[in-house]
C-alpha atoms as a PDB file:
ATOM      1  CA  UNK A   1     117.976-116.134  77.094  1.00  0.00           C
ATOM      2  CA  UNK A   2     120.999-116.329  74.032  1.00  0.00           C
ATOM      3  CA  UNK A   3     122.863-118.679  76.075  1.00  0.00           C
ATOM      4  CA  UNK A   4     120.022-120.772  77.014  1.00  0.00           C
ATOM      5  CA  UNK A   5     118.955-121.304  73.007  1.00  0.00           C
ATOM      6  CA  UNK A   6     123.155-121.814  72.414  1.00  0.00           C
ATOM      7  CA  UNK A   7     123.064-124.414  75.069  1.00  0.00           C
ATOM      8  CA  UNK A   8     120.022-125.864  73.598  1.00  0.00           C
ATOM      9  CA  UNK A   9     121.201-125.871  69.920  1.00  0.00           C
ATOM     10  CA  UNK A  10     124.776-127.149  71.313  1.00  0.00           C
ATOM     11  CA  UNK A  11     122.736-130.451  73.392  1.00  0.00           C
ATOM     12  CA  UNK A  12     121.134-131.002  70.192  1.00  0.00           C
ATOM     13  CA  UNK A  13     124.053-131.397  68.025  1.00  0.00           C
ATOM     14  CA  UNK A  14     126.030-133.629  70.446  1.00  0.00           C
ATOM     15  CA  UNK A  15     122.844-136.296  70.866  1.00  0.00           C
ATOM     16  CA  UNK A  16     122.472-136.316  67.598  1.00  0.00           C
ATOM     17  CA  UNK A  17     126.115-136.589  65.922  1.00  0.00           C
ATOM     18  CA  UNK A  18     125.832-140.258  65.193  1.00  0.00           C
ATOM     19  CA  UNK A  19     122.428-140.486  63.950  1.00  0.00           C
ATOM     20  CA  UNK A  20     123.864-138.148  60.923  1.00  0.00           C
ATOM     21  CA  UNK A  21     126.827-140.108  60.338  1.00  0.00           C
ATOM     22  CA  UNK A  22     127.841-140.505  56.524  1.00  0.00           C
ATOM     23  CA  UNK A  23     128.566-143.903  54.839  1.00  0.00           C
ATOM     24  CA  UNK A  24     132.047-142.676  54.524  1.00  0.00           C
ATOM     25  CA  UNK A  25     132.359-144.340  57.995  1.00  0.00           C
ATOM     26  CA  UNK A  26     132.157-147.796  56.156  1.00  0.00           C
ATOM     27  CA  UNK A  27     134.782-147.319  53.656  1.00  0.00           C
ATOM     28  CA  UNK A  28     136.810-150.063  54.297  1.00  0.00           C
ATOM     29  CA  UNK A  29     138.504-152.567  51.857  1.00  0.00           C
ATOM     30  CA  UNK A  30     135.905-155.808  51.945  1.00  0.00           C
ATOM     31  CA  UNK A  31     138.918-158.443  52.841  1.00  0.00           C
ATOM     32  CA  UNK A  32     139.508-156.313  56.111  1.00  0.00           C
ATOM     33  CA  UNK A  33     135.932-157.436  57.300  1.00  0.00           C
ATOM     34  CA  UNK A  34     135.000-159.037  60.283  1.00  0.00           C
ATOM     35  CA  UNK A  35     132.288-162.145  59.413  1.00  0.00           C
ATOM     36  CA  UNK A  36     128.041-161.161  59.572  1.00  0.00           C
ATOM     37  CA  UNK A  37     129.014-163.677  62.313  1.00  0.00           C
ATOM     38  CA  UNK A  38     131.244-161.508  64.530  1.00  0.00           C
ATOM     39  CA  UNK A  39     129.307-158.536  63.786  1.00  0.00           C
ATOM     40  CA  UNK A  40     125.726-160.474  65.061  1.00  0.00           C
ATOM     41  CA  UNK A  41     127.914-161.044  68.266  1.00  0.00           C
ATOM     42  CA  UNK A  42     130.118-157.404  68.690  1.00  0.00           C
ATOM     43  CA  UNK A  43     125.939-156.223  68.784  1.00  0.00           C
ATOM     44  CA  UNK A  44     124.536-158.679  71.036  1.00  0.00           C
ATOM     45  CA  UNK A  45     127.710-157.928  73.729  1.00  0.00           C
ATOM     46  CA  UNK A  46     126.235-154.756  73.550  1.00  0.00           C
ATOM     47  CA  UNK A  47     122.967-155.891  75.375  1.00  0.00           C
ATOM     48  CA  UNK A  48     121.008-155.966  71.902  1.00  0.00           C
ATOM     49  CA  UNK A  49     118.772-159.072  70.522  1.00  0.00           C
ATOM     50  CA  UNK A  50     119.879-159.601  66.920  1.00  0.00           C
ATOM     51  CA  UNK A  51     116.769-159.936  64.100  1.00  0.00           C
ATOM     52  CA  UNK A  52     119.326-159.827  61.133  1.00  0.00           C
ATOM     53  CA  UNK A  53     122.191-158.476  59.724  1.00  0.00           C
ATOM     54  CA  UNK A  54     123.193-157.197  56.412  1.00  0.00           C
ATOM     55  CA  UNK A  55     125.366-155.031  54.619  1.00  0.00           C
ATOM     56  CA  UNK A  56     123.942-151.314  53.728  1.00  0.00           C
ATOM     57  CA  UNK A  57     126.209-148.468  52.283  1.00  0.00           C
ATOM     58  CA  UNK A  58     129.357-150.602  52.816  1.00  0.00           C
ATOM     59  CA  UNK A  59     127.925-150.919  56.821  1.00  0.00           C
ATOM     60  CA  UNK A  60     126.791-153.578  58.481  1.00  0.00           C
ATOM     61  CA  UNK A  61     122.887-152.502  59.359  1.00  0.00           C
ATOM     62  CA  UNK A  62     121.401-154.783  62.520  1.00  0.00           C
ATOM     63  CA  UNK A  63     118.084-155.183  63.466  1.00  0.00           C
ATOM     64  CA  UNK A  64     118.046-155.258  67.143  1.00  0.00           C
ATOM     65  CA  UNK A  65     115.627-155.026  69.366  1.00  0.00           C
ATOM     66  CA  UNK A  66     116.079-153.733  73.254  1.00  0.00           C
ATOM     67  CA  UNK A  67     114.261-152.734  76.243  1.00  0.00           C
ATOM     68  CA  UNK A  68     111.021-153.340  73.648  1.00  0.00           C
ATOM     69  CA  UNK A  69     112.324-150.869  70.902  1.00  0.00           C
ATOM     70  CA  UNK A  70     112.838-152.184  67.117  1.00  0.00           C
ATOM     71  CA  UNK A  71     116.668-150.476  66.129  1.00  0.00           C
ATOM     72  CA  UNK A  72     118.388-150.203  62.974  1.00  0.00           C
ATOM     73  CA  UNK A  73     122.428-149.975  64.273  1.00  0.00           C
ATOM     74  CA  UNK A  74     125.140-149.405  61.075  1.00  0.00           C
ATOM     75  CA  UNK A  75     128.374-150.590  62.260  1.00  0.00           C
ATOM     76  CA  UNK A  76     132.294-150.268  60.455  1.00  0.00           C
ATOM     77  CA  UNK A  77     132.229-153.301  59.322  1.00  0.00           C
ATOM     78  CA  UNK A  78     136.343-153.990  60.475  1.00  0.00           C
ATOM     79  CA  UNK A  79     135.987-151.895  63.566  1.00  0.00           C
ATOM     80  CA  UNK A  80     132.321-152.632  64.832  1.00  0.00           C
ATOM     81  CA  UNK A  81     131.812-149.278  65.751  1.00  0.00           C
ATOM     82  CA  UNK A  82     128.257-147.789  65.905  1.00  0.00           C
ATOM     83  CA  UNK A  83     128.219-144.944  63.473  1.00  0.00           C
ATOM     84  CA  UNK A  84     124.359-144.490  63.080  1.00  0.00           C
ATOM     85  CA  UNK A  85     121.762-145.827  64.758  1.00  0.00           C
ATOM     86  CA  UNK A  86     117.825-145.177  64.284  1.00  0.00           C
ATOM     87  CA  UNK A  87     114.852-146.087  66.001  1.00  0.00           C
ATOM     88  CA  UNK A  88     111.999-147.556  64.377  1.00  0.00           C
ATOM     89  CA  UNK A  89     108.714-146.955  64.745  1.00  0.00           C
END
């Protein structure tokens, strides 16, 4: 039964790793930036439709839709990687 509730609390931790992920992950020098441009597109490669974009805690923060969900995705804004992304309701 211990290792079950490990394995459990372990799963958990892993899914939800980016969903935590601190602002930190932004901290990049603004001239480094890619455009709101490049970002709207790095997101809708990823198989996202693109509502807006704007800059949040030194992120980029899309609002995407897919597969009928609303998403809020914070991207590095040099690197475009995904280091949070929430759900709306």
């Amino acid at each position: 039964m211990k290792t079950r509730t490990l394995f459990a609390i372990a799963a958990l931790a892993l899914m939800s790793g980016t969903a935590f992920a601190s602002s930190s992950d932004c901290n990049e020098p603004k001239d480094k930036w890619m455009s709101m441009d490049e970002a709207k597109a790095k997101v809708s490669a990823m198989g996202y439709d693109v509502r807006k974009i704007k800059v949040e805690d030194g992120c980029y923060e899309a609002y995407a839709t897919k597969d009928g969900k609303k998403l809020e995705i914070y991207m590095n804004p040099v690197t475009a990687e995904v280091v949070k992304m929430k759900e709306d309701d």
